[in-house]
Protein backbone atom coordinates (compact mmCIF):
# COMPACT_ATOMS: atom_id res chain seq x y z
CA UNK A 1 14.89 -61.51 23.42
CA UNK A 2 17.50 -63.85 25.08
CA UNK A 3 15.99 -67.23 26.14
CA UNK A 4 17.29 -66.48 29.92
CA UNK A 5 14.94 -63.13 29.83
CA UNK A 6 11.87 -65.15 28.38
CA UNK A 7 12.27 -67.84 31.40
CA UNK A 8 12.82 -65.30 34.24
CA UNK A 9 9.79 -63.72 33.26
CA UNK A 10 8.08 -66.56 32.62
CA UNK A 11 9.00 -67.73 36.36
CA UNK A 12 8.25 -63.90 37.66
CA UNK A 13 4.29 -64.58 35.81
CA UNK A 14 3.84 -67.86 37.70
CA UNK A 15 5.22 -66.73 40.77
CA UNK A 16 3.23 -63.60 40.82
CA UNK A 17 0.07 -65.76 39.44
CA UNK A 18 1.04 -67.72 42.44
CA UNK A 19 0.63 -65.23 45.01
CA UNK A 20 -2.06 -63.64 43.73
CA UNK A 21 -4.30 -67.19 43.82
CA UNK A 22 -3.29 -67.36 47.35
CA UNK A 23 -3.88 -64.16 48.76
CA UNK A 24 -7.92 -65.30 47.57
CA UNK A 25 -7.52 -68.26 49.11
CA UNK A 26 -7.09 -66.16 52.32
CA UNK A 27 -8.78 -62.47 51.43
CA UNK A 28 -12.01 -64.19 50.27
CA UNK A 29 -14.15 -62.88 46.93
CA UNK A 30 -15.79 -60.06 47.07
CA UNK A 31 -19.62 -60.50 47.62
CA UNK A 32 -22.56 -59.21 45.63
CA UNK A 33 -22.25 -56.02 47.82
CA UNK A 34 -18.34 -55.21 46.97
CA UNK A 35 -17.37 -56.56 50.93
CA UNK A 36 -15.42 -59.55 51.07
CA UNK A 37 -16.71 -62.70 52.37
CA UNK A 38 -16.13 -63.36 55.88
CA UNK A 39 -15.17 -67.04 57.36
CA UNK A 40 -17.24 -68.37 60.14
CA UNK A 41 -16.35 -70.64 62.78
CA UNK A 42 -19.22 -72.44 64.22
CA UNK A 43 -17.87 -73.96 68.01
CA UNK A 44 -20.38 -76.30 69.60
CA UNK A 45 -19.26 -76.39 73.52
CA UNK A 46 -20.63 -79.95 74.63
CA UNK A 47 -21.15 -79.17 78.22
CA UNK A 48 -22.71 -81.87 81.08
CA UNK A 49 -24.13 -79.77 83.63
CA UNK A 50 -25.23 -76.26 84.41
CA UNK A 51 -22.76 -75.60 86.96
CA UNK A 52 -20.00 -76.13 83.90
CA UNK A 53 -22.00 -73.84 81.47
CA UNK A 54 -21.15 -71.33 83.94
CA UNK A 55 -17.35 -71.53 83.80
CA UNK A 56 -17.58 -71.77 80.22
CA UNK A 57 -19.98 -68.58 80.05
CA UNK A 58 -17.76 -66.64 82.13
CA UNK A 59 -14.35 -68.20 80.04
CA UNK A 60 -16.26 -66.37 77.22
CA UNK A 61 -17.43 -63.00 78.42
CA UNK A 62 -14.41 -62.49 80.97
CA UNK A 63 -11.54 -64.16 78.52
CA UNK A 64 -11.86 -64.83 74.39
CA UNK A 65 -14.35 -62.15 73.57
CA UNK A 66 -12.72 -59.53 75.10
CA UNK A 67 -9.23 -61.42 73.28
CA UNK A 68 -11.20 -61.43 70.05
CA UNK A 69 -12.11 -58.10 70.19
CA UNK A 70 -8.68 -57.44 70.79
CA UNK A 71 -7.69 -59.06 67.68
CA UNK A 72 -10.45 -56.90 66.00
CA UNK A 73 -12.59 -59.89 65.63
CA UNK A 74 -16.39 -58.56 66.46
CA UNK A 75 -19.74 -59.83 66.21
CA UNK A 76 -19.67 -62.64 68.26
CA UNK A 77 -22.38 -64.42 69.00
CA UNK A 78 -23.13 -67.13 72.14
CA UNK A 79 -26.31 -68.90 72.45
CA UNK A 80 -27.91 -71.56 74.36
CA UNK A 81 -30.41 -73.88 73.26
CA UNK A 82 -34.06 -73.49 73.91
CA UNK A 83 -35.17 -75.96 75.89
CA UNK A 84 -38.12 -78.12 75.12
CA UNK A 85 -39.10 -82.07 75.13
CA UNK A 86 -36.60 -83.11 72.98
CA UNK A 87 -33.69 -81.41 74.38
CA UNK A 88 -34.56 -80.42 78.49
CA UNK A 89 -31.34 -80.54 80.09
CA UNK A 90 -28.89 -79.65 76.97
CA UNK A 91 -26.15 -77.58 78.35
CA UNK A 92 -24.58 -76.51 75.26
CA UNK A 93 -23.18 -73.27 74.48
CA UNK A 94 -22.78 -72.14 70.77
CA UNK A 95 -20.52 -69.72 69.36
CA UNK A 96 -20.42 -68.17 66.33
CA UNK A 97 -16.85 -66.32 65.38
CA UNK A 98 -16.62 -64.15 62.25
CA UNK A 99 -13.05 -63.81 60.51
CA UNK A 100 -11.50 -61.27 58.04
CA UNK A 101 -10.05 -63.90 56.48
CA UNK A 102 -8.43 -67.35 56.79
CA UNK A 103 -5.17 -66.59 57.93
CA UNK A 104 -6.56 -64.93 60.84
CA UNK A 105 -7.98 -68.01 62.00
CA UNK A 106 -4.78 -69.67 61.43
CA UNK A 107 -3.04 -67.12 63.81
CA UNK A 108 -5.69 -67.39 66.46
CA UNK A 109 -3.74 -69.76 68.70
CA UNK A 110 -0.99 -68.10 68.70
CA UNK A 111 -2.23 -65.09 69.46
CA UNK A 112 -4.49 -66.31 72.59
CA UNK A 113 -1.19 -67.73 73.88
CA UNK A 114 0.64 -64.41 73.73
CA UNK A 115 -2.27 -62.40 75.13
CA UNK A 116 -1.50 -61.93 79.17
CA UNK A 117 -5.05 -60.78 79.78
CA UNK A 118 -6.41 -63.92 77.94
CA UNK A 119 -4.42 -66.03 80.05
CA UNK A 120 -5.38 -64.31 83.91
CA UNK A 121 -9.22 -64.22 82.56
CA UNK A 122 -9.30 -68.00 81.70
CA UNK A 123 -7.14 -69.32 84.75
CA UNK A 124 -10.17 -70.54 86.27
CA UNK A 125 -11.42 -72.51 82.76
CA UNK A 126 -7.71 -73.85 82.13
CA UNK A 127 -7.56 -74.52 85.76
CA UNK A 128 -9.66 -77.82 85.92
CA UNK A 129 -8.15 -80.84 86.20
CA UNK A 130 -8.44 -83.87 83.62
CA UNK A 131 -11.03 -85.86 85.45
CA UNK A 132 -13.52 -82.75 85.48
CA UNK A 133 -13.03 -81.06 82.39
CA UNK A 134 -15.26 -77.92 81.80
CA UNK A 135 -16.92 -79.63 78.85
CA UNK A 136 -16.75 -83.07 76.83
CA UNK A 137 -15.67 -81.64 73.74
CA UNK A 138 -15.72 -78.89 71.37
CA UNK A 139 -17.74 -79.37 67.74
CA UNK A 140 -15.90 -77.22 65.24
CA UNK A 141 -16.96 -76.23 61.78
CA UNK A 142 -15.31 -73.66 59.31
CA UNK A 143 -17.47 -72.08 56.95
CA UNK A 144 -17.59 -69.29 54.10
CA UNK A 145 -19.97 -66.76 53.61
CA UNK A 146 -21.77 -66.46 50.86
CA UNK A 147 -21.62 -64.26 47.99
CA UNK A 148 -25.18 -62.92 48.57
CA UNK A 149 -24.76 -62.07 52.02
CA UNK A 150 -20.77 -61.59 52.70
CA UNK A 151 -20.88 -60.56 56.38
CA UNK A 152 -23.02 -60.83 59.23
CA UNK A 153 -26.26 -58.52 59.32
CA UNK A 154 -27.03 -57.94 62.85
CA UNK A 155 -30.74 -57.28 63.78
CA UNK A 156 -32.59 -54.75 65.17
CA UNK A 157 -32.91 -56.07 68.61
CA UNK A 158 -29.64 -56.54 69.37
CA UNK A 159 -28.37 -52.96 68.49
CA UNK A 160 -31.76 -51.91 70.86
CA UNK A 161 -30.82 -55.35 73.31
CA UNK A 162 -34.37 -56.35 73.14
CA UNK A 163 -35.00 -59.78 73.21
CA UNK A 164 -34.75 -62.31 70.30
CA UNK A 165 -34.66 -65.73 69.10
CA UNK A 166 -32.62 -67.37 66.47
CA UNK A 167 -33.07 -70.38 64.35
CA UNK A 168 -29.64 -72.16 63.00
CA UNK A 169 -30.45 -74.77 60.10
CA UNK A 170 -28.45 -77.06 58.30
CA UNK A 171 -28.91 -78.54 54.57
CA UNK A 172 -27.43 -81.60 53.86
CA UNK A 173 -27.01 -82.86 50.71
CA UNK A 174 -26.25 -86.00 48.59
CA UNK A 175 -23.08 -84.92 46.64
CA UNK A 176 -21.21 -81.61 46.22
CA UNK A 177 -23.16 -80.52 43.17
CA UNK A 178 -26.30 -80.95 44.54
CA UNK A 179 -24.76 -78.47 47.51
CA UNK A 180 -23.15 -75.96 45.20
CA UNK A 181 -27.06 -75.88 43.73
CA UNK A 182 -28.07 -74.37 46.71
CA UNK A 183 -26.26 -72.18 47.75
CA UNK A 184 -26.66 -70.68 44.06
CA UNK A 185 -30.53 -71.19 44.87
CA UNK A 186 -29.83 -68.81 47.75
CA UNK A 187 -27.28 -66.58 46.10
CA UNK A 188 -30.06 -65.91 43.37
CA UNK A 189 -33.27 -65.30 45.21
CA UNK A 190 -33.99 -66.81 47.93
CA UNK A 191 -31.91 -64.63 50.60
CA UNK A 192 -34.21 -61.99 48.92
CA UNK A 193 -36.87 -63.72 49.72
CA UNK A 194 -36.13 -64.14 53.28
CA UNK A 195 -35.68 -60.40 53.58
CA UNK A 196 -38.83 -59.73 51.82
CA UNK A 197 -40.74 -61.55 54.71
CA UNK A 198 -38.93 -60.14 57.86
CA UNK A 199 -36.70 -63.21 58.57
CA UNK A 200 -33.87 -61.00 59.31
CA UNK A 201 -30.83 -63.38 58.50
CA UNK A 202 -27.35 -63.36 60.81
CA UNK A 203 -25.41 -65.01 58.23
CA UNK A 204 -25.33 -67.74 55.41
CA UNK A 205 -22.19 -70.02 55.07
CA UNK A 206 -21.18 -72.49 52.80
CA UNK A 207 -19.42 -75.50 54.83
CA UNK A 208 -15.71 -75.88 54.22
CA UNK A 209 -15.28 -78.40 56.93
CA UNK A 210 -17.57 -80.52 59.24
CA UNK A 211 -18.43 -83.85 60.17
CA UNK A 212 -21.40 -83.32 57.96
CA UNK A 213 -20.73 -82.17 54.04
CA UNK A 214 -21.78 -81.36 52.25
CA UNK A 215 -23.76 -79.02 53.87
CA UNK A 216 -24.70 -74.96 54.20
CA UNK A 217 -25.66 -73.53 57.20
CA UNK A 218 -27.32 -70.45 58.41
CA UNK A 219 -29.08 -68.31 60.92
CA UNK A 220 -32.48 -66.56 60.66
CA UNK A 221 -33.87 -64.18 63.53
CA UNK A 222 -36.65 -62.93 65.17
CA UNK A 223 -38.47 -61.10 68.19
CA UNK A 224 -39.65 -63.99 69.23
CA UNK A 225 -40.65 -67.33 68.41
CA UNK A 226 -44.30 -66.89 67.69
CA UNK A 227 -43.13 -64.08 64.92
CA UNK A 228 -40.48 -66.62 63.59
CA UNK A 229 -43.63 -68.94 62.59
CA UNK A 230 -45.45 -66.18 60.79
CA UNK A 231 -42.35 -65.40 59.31
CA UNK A 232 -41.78 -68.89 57.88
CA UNK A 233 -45.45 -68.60 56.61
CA UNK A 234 -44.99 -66.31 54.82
CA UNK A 235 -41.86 -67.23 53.21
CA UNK A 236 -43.51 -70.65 51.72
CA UNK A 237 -46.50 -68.27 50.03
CA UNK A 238 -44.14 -65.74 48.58
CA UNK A 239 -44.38 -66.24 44.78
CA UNK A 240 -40.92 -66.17 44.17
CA UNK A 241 -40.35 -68.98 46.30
CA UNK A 242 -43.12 -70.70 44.55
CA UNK A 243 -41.40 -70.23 41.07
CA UNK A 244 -37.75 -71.17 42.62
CA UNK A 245 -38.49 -73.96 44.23
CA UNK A 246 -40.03 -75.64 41.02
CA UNK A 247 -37.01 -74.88 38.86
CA UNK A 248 -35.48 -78.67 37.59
CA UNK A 249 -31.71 -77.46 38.69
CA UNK A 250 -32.57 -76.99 42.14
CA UNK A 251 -34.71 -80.47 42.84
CA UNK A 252 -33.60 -82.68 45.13
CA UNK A 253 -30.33 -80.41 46.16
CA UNK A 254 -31.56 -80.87 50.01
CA UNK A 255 -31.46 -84.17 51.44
CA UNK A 256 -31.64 -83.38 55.05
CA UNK A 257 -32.18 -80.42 57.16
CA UNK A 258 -31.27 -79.88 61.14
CA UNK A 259 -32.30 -77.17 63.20
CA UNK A 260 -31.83 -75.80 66.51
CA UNK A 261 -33.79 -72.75 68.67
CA UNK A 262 -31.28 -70.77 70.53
CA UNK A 263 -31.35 -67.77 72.85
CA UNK A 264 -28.74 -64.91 73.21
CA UNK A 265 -26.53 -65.29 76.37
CA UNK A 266 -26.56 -62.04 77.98
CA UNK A 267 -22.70 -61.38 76.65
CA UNK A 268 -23.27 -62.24 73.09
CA UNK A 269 -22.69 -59.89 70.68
CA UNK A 270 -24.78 -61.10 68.15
C-alpha cells in the first residue's frame, strides 16, 4: 500500500471520527431507556407588575408555543410562583422548553424570525417601547437530561388537567466532581426512589450553563402541596435512601440547594 492511500484514509478515519463526535455533541446519548437525552432550556421572565405578566402570558400562549409547536417542540411548561411571605408580589413567569437536540436550539432564532404567525401574535409584546419593557430581563439556563430519566415524564394531572403543584430545586455544588457525584447518585437510585414514593418527576437536568455551576436541577410534582410533603416524607424513610445517602462517594456532593413552588398557567403544557 502506497503511502498516499495510507494518508487519505488516515484523513477519511479522522474526518469521519470527526463527524461522528459531533453529531453526539448535538443528538445527545442515549438514556437508560434507549431515548436520547433531551436539552432543556430553563427561561426565568423577570417581570415588575401584574399588568406585564399579562402581555408576557399572552406573548406565550398566543405567539412561541404555538411557534414551538410548530417547530415540533412540545411539552412546554409555564409556571408562576406560589406566592407566600417570602415572595408576595413576584411576577415571574417560568418556562421550561424541551429540545431534540442542540442544534435545534441553535436554529431557534432563526426560525421565530421567519415564522409570519410568530411575528402578528407577538406584535403587541415586541410592540413596547424601551422605557416600558414587558419585563427586566430574561434568566436563561441550558441543561441536559439525564441518563436516568432522558425526557420529560408528564403527570397524571395534566393529561386529566386537574390541578397540580410543582417543586423546581437546585443543587449546588463545590467543584465539578462533587456535581458529576450526583447526578450519578441520581442516575443510580435515587430517581427510583422518587418514583417509589409518588413524587412523580417532570425532568432531571444536568446544568451546562448558568450563572450558578455547578449545579443540577429538577422538577418533582404533585396534586397538591399538602401531598408533596407526605411525599418528601416518605422519600427520607425509604431504605434505599438511607443506604445511598451514607455511601463515602456521595458526601458532601451538595453544597447548596434552592427551591421554588410554582403553579401551572392555564396554557402550559406541562
Amino acid at each position: 500500500m502506497t503511502h498516499s492511500i495510507q494518508r487519505r484514509r488516515f484523513l477519511a478515519g479522522s474526518a469521519a471520527a470527526v463527524a461522528t463526535s459531533l453529531s453526539g455533541l448535538s443528538s445527545g446519548r442515549a438514556g437508560q431507556s434507549g431515548k436520547s437525552q433531551e436539552f432543556y432550556e430553563l427561561r426565568i421572565y423577570r417581570i415588575p407588575t401584574g399588568q406585564k405578566q399579562q402581555i408576557v402570558s399572552r406573548y406565550l400562549q398566543k405567539a412561541l408555543l404555538p411557534a414551538l409547536n410548530r417547530l415540533e417542540i412540545d411539552r412546554v411548561g409555564a409556571f408562576t410562583q406560589m406566592a407566600d411571605k417570602s415572595v408576595p408580589s413576584d411576577h415571574s413567569l417560568f418556562v421550561l422548553i424541551p429540545y431534540p437536540t442542540l442544534v435545534a436550539r441553535a436554529q431557534l432564532n432563526s426560525a421565530l424570525a421567519a415564522d409570519r404567525s410568530y411575528q402578528r401574535a407577538a406584535a403587541e409584546y415586541f410592540g413596547l417601547p424601551k422605557k416600558d419593557p414587558a419585563y427586566k430581563r430574561i434568566q436563561s439556563y441550558l441543561m441536559k437530561a439525564f441518563a436516568g430519566m432522558p425526557v420529560i415524564e408528564l403527570p397524571e394531572q395534566t393529561a386529566a388537567k386537574k390541578p397540580r403543584i410543582f417543586e423546581l430545586r437546585t443543587y449546588e455544588s463545590h467543584n465539578e466532581e462533587k456535581a458529576r457525584l450526583k447526578v450519578d447518585m441520581f442516575n443510580s437510585g435515587e430517581i427510583d426512589v422518587m418514583r417509589d414514593v409518588k413524587m412523580a418527576p417532570v425532568f432531571y437536568g444536568e446544568m451546562l450553563v448558568g450563572d450558578n455551576v455547578p449545579c443540577l436541577t429538577y422538577m418533582l410534582s404533585a396534586p397538591d402541596i399538602e401531598v408533596h410533603k407526605a411525599h418528601w416524607k416518605a422519600f427520607i424513610r425509604h431504605p434505599e435512601w438511607q443506604r445511598m445517602k451514607s455511601l463515602a462517594k456521595y458526601k458532601e456532593t451538595v453544597s447548596k440547594i434552592s427551591k421554588w413552588f410554582l403553579t401551572p398557567t392555564k396554557f402550559s403544557q406541562i
